[in-house]
PDB file of N, CA and C in Angstrom:
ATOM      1  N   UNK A   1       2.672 -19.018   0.184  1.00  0.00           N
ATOM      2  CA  UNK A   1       1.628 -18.047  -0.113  1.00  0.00           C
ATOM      3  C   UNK A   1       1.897 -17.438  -1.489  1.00  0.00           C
ATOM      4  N   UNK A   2       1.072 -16.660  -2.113  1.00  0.00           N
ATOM      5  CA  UNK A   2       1.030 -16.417  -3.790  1.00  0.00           C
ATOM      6  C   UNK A   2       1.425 -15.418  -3.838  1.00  0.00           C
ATOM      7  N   UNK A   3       1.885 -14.791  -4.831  1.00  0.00           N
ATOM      8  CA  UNK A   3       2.451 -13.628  -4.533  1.00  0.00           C
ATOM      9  C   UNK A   3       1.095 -13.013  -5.128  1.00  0.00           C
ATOM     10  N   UNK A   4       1.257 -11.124  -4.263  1.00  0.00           N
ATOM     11  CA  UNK A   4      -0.033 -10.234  -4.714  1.00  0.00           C
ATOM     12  C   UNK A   4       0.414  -9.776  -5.998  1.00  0.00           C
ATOM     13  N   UNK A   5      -0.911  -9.477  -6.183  1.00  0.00           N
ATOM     14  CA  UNK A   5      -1.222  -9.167  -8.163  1.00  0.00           C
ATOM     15  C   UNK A   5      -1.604  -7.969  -7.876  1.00  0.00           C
ATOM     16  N   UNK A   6      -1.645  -6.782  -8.409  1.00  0.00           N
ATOM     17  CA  UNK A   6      -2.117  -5.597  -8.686  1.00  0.00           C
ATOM     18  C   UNK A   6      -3.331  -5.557  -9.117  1.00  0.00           C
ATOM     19  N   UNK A   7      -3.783  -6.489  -9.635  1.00  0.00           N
ATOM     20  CA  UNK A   7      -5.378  -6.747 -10.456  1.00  0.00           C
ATOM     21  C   UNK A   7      -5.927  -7.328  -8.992  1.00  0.00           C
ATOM     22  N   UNK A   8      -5.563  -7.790  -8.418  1.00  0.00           N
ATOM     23  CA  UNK A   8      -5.833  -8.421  -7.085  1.00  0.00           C
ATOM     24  C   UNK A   8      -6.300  -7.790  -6.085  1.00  0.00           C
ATOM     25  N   UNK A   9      -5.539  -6.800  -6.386  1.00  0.00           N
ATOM     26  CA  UNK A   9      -5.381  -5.739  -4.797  1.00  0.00           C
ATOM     27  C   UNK A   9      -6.488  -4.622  -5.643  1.00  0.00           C
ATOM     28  N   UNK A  10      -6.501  -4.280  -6.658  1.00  0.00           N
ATOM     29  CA  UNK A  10      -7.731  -3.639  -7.075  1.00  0.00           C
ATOM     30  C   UNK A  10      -9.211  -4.257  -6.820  1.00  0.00           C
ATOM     31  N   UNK A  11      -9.359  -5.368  -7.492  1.00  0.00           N
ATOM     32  CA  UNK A  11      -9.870  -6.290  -6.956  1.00  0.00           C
ATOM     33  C   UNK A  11     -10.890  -6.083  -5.452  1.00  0.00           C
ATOM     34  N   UNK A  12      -9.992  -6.315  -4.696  1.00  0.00           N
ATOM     35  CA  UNK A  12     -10.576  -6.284  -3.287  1.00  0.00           C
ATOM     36  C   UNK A  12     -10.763  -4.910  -2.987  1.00  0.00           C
ATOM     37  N   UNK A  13      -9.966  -3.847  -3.115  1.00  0.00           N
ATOM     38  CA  UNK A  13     -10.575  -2.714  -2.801  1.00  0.00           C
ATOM     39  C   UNK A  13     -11.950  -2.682  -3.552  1.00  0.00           C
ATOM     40  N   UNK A  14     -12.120  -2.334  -4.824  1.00  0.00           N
ATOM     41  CA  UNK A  14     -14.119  -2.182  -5.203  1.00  0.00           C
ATOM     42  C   UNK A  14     -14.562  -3.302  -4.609  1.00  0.00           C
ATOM     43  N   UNK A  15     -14.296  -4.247  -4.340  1.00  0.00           N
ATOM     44  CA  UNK A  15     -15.381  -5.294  -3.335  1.00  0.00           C
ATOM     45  C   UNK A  15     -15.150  -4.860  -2.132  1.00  0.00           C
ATOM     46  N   UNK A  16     -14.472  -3.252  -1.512  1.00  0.00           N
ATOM     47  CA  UNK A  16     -14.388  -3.816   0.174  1.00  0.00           C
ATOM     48  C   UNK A  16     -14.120  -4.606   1.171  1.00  0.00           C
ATOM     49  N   UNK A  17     -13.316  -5.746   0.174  1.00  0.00           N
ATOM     50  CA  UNK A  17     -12.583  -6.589   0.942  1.00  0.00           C
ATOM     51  C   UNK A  17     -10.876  -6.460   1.315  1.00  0.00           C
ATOM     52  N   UNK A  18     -11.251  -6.275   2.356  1.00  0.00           N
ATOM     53  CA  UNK A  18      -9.591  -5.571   2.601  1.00  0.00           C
ATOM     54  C   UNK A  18      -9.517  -5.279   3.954  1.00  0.00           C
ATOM     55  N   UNK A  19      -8.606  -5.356   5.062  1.00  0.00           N
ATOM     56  CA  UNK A  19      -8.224  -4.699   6.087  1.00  0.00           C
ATOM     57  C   UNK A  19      -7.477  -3.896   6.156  1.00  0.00           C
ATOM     58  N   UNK A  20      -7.299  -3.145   7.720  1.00  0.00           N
ATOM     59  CA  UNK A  20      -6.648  -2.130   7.587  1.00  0.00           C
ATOM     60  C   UNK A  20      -5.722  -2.159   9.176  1.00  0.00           C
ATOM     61  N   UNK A  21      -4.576  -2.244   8.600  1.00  0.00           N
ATOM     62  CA  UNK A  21      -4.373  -2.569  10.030  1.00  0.00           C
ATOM     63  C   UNK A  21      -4.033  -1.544  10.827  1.00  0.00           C
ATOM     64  N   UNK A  22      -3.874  -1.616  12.788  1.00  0.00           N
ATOM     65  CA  UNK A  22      -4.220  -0.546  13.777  1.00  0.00           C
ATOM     66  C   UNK A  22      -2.901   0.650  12.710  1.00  0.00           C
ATOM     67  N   UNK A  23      -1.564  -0.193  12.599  1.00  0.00           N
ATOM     68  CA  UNK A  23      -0.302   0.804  12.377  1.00  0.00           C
ATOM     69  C   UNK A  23      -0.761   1.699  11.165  1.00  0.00           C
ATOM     70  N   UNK A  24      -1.686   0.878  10.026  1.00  0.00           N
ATOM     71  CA  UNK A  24      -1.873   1.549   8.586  1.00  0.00           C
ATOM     72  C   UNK A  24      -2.669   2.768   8.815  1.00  0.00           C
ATOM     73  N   UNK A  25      -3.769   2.508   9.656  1.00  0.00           N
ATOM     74  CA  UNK A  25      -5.058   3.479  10.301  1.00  0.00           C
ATOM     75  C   UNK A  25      -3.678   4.781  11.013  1.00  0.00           C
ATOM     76  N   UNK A  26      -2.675   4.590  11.863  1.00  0.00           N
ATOM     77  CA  UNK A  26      -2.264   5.360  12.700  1.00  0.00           C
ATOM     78  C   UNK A  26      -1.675   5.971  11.060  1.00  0.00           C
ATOM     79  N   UNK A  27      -1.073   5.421  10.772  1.00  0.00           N
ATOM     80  CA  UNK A  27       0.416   6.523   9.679  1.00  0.00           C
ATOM     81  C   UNK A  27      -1.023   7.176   8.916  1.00  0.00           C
ATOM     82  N   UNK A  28      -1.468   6.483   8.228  1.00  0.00           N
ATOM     83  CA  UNK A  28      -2.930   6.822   7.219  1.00  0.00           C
ATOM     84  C   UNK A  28      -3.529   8.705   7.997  1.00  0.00           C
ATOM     85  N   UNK A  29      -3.843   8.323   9.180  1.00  0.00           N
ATOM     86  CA  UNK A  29      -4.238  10.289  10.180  1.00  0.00           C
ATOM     87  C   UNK A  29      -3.174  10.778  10.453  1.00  0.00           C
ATOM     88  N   UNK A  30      -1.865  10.704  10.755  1.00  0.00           N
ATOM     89  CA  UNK A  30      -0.609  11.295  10.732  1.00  0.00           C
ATOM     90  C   UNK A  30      -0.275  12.357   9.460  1.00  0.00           C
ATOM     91  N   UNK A  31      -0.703  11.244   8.082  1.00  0.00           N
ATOM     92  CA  UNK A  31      -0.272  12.185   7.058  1.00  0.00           C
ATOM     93  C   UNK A  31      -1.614  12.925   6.435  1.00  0.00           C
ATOM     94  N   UNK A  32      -2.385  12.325   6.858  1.00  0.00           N
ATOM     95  CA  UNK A  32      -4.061  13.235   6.854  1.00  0.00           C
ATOM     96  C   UNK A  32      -4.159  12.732   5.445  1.00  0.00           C
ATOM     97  N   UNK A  33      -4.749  11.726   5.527  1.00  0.00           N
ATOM     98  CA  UNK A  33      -5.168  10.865   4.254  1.00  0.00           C
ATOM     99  C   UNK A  33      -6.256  10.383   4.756  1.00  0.00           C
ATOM    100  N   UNK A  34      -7.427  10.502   4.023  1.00  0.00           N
ATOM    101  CA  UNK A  34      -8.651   9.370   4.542  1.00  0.00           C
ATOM    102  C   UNK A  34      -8.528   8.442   3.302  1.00  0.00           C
ATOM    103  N   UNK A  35      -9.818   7.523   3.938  1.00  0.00           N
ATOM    104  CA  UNK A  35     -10.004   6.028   3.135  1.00  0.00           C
ATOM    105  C   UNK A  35      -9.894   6.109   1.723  1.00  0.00           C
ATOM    106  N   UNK A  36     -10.600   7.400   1.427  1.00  0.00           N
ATOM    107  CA  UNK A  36     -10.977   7.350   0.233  1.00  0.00           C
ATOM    108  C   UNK A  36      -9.170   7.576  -1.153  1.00  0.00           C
ATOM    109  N   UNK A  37      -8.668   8.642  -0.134  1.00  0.00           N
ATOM    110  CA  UNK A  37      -7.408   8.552  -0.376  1.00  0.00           C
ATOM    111  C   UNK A  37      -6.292   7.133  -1.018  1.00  0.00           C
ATOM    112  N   UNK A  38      -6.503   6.257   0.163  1.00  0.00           N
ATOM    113  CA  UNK A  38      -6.168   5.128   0.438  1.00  0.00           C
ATOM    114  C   UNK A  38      -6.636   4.172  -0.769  1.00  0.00           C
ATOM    115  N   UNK A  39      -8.331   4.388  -0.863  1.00  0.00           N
ATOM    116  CA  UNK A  39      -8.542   3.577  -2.190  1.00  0.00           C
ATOM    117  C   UNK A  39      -8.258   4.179  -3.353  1.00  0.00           C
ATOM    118  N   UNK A  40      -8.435   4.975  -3.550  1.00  0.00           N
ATOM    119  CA  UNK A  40      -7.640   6.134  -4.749  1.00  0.00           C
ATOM    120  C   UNK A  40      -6.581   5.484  -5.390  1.00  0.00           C
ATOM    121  N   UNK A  41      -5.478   5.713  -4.670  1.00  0.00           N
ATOM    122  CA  UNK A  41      -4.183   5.349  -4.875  1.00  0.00           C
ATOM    123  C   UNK A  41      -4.200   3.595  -5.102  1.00  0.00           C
ATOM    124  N   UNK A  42      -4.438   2.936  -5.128  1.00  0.00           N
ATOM    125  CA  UNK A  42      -4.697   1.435  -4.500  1.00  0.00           C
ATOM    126  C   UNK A  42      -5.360   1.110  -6.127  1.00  0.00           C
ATOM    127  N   UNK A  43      -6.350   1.918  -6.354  1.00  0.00           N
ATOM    128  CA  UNK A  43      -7.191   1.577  -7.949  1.00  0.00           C
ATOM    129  C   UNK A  43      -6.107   2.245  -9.075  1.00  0.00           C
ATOM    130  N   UNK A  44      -5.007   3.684  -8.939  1.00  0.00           N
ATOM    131  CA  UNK A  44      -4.763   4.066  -9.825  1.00  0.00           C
ATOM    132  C   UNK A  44      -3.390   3.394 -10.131  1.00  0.00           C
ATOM    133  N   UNK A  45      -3.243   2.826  -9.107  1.00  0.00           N
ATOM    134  CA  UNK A  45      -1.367   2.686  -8.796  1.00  0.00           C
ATOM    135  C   UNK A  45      -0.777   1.396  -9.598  1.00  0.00           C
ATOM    136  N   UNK A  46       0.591   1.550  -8.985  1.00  0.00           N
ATOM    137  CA  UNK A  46       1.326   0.595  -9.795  1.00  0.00           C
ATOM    138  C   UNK A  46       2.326  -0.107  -8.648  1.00  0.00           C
ATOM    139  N   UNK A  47       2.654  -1.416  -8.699  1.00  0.00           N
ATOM    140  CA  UNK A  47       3.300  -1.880  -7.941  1.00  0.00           C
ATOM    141  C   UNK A  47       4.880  -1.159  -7.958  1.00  0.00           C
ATOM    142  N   UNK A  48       5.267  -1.337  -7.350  1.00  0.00           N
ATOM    143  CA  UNK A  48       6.697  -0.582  -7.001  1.00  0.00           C
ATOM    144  C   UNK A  48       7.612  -1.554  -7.169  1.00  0.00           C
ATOM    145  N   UNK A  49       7.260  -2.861  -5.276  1.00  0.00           N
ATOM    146  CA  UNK A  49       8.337  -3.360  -5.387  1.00  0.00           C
ATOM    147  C   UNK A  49       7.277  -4.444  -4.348  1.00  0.00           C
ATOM    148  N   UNK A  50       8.121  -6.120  -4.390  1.00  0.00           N
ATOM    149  CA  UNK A  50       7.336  -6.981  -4.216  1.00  0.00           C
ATOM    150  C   UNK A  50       8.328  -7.405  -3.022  1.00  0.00           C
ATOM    151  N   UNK A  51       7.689  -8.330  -2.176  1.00  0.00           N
ATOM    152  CA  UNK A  51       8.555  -8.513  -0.595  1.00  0.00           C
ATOM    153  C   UNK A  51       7.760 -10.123  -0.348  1.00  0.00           C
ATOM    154  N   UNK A  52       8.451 -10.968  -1.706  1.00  0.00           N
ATOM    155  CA  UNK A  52       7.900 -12.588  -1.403  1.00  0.00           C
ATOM    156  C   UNK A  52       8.171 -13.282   0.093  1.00  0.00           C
ATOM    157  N   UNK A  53       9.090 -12.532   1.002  1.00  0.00           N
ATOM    158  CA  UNK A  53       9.991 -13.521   1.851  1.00  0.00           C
ATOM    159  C   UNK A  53      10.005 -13.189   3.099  1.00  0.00           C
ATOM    160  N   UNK A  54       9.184 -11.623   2.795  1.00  0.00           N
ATOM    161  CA  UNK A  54       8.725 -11.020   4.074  1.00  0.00           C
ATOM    162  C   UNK A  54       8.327 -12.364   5.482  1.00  0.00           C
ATOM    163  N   UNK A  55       8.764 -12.038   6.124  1.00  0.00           N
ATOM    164  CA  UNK A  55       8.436 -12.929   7.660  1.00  0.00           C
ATOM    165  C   UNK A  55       7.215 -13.024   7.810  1.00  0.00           C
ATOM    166  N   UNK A  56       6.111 -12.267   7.672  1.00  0.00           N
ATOM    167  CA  UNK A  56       4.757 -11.790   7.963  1.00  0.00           C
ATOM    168  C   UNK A  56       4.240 -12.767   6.440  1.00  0.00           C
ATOM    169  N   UNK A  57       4.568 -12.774   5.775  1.00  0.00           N
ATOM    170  CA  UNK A  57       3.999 -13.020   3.726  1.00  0.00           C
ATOM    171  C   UNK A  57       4.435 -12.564   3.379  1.00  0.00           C
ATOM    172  N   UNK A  58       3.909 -13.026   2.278  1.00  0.00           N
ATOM    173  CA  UNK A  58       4.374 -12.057   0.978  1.00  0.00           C
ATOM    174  C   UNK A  58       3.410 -10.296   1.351  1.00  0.00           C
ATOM    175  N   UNK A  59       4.407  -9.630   0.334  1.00  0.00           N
ATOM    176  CA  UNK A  59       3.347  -8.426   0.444  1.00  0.00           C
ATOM    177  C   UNK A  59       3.955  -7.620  -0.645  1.00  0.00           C
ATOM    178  N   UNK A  60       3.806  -6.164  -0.886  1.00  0.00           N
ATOM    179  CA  UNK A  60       4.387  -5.609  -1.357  1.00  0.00           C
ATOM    180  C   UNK A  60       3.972  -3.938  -1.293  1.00  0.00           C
ATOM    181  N   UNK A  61       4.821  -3.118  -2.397  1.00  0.00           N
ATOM    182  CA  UNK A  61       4.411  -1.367  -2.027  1.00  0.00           C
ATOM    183  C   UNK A  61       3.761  -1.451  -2.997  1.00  0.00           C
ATOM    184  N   UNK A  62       2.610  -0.899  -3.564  1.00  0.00           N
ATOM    185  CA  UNK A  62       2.343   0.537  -4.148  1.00  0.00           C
ATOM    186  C   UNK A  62       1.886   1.285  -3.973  1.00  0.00           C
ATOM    187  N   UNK A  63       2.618   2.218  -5.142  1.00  0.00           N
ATOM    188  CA  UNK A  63       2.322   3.459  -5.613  1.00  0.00           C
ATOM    189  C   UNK A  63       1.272   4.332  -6.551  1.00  0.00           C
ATOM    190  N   UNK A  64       0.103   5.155  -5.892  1.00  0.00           N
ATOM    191  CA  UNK A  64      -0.589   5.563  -6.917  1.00  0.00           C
ATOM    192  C   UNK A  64      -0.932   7.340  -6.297  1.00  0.00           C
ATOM    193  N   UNK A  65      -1.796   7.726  -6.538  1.00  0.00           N
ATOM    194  CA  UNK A  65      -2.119   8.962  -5.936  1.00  0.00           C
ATOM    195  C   UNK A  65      -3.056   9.297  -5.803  1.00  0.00           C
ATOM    196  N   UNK A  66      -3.665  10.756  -4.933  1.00  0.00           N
ATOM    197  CA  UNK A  66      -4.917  10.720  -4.810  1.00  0.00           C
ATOM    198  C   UNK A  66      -4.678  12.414  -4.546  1.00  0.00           C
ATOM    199  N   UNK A  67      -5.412  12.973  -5.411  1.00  0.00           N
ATOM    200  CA  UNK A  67      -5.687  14.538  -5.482  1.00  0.00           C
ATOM    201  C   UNK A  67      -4.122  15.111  -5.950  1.00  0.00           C
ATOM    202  N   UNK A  68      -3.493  14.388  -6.711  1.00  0.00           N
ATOM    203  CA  UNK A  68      -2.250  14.575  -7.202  1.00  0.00           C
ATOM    204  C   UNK A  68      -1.136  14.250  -6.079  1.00  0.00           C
ATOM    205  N   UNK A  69      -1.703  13.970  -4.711  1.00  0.00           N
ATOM    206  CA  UNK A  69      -0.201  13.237  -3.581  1.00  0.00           C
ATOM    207  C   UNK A  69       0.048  12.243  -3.896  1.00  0.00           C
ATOM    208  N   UNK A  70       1.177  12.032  -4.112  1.00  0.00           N
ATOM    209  CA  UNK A  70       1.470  10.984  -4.006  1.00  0.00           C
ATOM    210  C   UNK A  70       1.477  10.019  -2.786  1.00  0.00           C
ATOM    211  N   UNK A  71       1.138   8.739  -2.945  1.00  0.00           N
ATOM    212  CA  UNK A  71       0.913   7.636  -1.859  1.00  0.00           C
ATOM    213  C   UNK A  71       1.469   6.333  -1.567  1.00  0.00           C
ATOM    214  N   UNK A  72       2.175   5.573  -0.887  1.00  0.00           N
ATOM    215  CA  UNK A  72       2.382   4.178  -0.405  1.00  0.00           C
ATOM    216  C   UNK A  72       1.371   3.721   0.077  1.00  0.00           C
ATOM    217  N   UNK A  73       1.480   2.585  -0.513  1.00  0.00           N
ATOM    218  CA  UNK A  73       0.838   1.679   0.378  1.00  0.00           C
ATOM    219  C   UNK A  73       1.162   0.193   0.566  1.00  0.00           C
ATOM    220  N   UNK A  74       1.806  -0.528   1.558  1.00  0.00           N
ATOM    221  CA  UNK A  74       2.178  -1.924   1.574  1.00  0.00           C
ATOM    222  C   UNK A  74       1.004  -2.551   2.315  1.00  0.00           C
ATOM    223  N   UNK A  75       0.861  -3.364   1.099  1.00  0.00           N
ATOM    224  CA  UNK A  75      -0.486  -4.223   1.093  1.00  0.00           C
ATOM    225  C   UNK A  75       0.251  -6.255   1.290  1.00  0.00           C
ATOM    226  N   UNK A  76      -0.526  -7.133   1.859  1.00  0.00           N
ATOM    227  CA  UNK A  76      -0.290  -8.280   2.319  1.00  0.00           C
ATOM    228  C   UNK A  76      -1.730  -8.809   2.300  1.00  0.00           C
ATOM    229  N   UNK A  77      -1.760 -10.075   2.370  1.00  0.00           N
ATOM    230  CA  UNK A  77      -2.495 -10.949   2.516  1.00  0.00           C
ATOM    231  C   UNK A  77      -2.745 -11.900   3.883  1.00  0.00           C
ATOM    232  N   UNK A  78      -3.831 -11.850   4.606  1.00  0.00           N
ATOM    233  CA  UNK A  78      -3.830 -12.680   6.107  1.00  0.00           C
ATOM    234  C   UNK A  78      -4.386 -14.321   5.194  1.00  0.00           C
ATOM    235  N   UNK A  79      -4.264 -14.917   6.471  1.00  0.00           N
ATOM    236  CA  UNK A  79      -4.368 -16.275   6.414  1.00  0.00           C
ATOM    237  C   UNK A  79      -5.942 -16.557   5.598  1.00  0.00           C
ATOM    238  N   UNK A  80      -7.126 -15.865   5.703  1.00  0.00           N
ATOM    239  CA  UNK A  80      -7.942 -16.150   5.441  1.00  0.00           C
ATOM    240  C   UNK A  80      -8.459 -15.353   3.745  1.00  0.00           C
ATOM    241  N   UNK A  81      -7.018 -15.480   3.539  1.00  0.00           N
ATOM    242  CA  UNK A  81      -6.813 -14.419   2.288  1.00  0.00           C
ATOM    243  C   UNK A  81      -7.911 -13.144   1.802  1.00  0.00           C
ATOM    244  N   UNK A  82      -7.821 -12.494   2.715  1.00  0.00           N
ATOM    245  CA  UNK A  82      -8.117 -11.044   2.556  1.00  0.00           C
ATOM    246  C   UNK A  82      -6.910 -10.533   2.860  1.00  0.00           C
ATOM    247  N   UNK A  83      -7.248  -9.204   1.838  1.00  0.00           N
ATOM    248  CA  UNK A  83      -6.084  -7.941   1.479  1.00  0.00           C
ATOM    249  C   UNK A  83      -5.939  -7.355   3.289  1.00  0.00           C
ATOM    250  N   UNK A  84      -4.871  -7.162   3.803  1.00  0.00           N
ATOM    251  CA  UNK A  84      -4.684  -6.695   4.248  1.00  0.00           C
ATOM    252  C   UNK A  84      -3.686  -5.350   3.868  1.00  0.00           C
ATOM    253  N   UNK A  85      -3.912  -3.983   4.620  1.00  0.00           N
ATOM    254  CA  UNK A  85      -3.120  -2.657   4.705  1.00  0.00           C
ATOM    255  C   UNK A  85      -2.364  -2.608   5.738  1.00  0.00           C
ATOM    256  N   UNK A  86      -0.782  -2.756   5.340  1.00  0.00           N
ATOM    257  CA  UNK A  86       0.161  -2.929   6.461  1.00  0.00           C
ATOM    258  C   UNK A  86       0.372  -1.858   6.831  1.00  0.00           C
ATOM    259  N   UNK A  87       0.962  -0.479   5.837  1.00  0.00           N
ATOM    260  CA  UNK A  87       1.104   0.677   6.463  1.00  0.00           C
ATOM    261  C   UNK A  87       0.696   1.387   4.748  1.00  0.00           C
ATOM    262  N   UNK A  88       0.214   2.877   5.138  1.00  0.00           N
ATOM    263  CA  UNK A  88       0.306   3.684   3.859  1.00  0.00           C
ATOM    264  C   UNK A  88       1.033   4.819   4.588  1.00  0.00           C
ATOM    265  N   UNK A  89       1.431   6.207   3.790  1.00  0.00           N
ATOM    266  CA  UNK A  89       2.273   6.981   3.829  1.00  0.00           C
ATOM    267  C   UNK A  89       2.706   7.483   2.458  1.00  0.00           C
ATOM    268  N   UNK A  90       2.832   8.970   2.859  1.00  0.00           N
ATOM    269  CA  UNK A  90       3.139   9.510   1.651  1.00  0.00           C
ATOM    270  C   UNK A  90       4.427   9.833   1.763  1.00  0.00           C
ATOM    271  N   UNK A  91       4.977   9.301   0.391  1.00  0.00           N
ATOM    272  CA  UNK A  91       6.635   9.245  -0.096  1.00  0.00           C
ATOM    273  C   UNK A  91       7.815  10.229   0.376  1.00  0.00           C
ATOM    274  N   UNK A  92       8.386  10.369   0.897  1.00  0.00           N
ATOM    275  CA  UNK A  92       9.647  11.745   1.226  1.00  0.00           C
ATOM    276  C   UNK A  92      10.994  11.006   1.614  1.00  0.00           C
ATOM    277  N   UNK A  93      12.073  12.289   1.905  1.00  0.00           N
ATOM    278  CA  UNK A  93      12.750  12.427   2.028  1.00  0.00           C
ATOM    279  C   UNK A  93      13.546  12.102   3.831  1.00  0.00           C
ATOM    280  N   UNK A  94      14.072  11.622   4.083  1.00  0.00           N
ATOM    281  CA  UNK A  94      15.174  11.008   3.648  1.00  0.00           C
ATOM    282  C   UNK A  94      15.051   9.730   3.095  1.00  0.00           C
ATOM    283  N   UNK A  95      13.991   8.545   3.027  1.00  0.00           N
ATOM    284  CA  UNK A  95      13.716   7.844   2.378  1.00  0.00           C
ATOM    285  C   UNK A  95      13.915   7.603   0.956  1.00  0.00           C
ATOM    286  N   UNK A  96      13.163   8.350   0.326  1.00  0.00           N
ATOM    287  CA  UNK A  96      12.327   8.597  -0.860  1.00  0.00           C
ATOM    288  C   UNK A  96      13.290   9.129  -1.766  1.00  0.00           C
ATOM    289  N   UNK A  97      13.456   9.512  -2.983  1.00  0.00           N
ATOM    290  CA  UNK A  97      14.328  10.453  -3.799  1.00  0.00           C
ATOM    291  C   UNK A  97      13.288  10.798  -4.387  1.00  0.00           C
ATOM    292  N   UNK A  98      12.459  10.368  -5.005  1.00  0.00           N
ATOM    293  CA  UNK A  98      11.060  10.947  -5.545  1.00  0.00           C
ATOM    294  C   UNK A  98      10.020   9.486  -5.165  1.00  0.00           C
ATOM    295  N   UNK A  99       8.998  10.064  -5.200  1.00  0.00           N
ATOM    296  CA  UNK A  99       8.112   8.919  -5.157  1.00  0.00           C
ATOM    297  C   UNK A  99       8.065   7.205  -5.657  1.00  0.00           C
ATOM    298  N   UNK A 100       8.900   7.181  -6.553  1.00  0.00           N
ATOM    299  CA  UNK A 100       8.679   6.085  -7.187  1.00  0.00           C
ATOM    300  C   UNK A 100      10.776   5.840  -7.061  1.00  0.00           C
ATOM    301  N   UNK A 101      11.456   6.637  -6.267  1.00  0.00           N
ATOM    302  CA  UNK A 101      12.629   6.233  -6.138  1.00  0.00           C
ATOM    303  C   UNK A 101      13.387   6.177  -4.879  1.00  0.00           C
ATOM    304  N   UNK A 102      13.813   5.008  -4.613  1.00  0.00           N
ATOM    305  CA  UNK A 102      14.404   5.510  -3.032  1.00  0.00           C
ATOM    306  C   UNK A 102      15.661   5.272  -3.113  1.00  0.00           C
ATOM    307  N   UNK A 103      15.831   6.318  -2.411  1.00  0.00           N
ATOM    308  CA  UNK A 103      17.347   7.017  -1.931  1.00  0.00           C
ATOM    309  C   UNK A 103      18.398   6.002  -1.756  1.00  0.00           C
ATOM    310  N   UNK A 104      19.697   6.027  -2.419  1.00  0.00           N
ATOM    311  CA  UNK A 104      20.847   5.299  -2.315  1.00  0.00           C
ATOM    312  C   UNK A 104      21.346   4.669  -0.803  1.00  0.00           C
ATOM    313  N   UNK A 105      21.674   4.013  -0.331  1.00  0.00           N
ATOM    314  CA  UNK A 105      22.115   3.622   1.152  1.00  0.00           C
ATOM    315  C   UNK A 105      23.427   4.895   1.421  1.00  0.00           C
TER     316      UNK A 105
END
């Protein structure tokens, strides 16, 4: 499978092509983010970090924001190559060191 492009994943969000999956939808109302949130971050962002070998595909994080929060989002590709949304979530601690840094092991 190809690896995702950032122009890619923009891409499909303004066309609405994209899923969302049940876990992305659950974390997505947990941290009280709607869609629009979700595409926000997704058009402004920047890839983080890429996951070619992932079991599931390829996929990867980014990072963009929406009303100044910062946001995750690990995005993948299904078989019928549409964008899929694996999980989003906004960045913290104990994870996180800042948004765009995560914390030492």
């Amino acid at each position: 499978m190809d690896l995702l492009t950032l122009e890619w994943i923009q891409e499909r969000v303004r066309c609405g092509e994209y899923l969302l999956s049940l876990h992305a939808d659950e974390e997505r109302r947990a941290d009280g983010l709607d869609i629009a949130d979700l595409e926000e971050a997704l058009l402004n962002g920047q890839m983080l970090e890429e996951y070619p070998e992932d079991r599931r595909g390829s996929s990867c994080l980014v990072y963009g924001t929406s009303q100044g929060q910062p946001i995750h989002v690990v995005c993948g590709k299904n078989r019928s190559e549409w964008m899929v949304v694996v999980t989003v979530y906004i960045p913290s601690e104990p994870k996180w060191q800042s948004p765009t840094k995560r914390r030492g092991p």
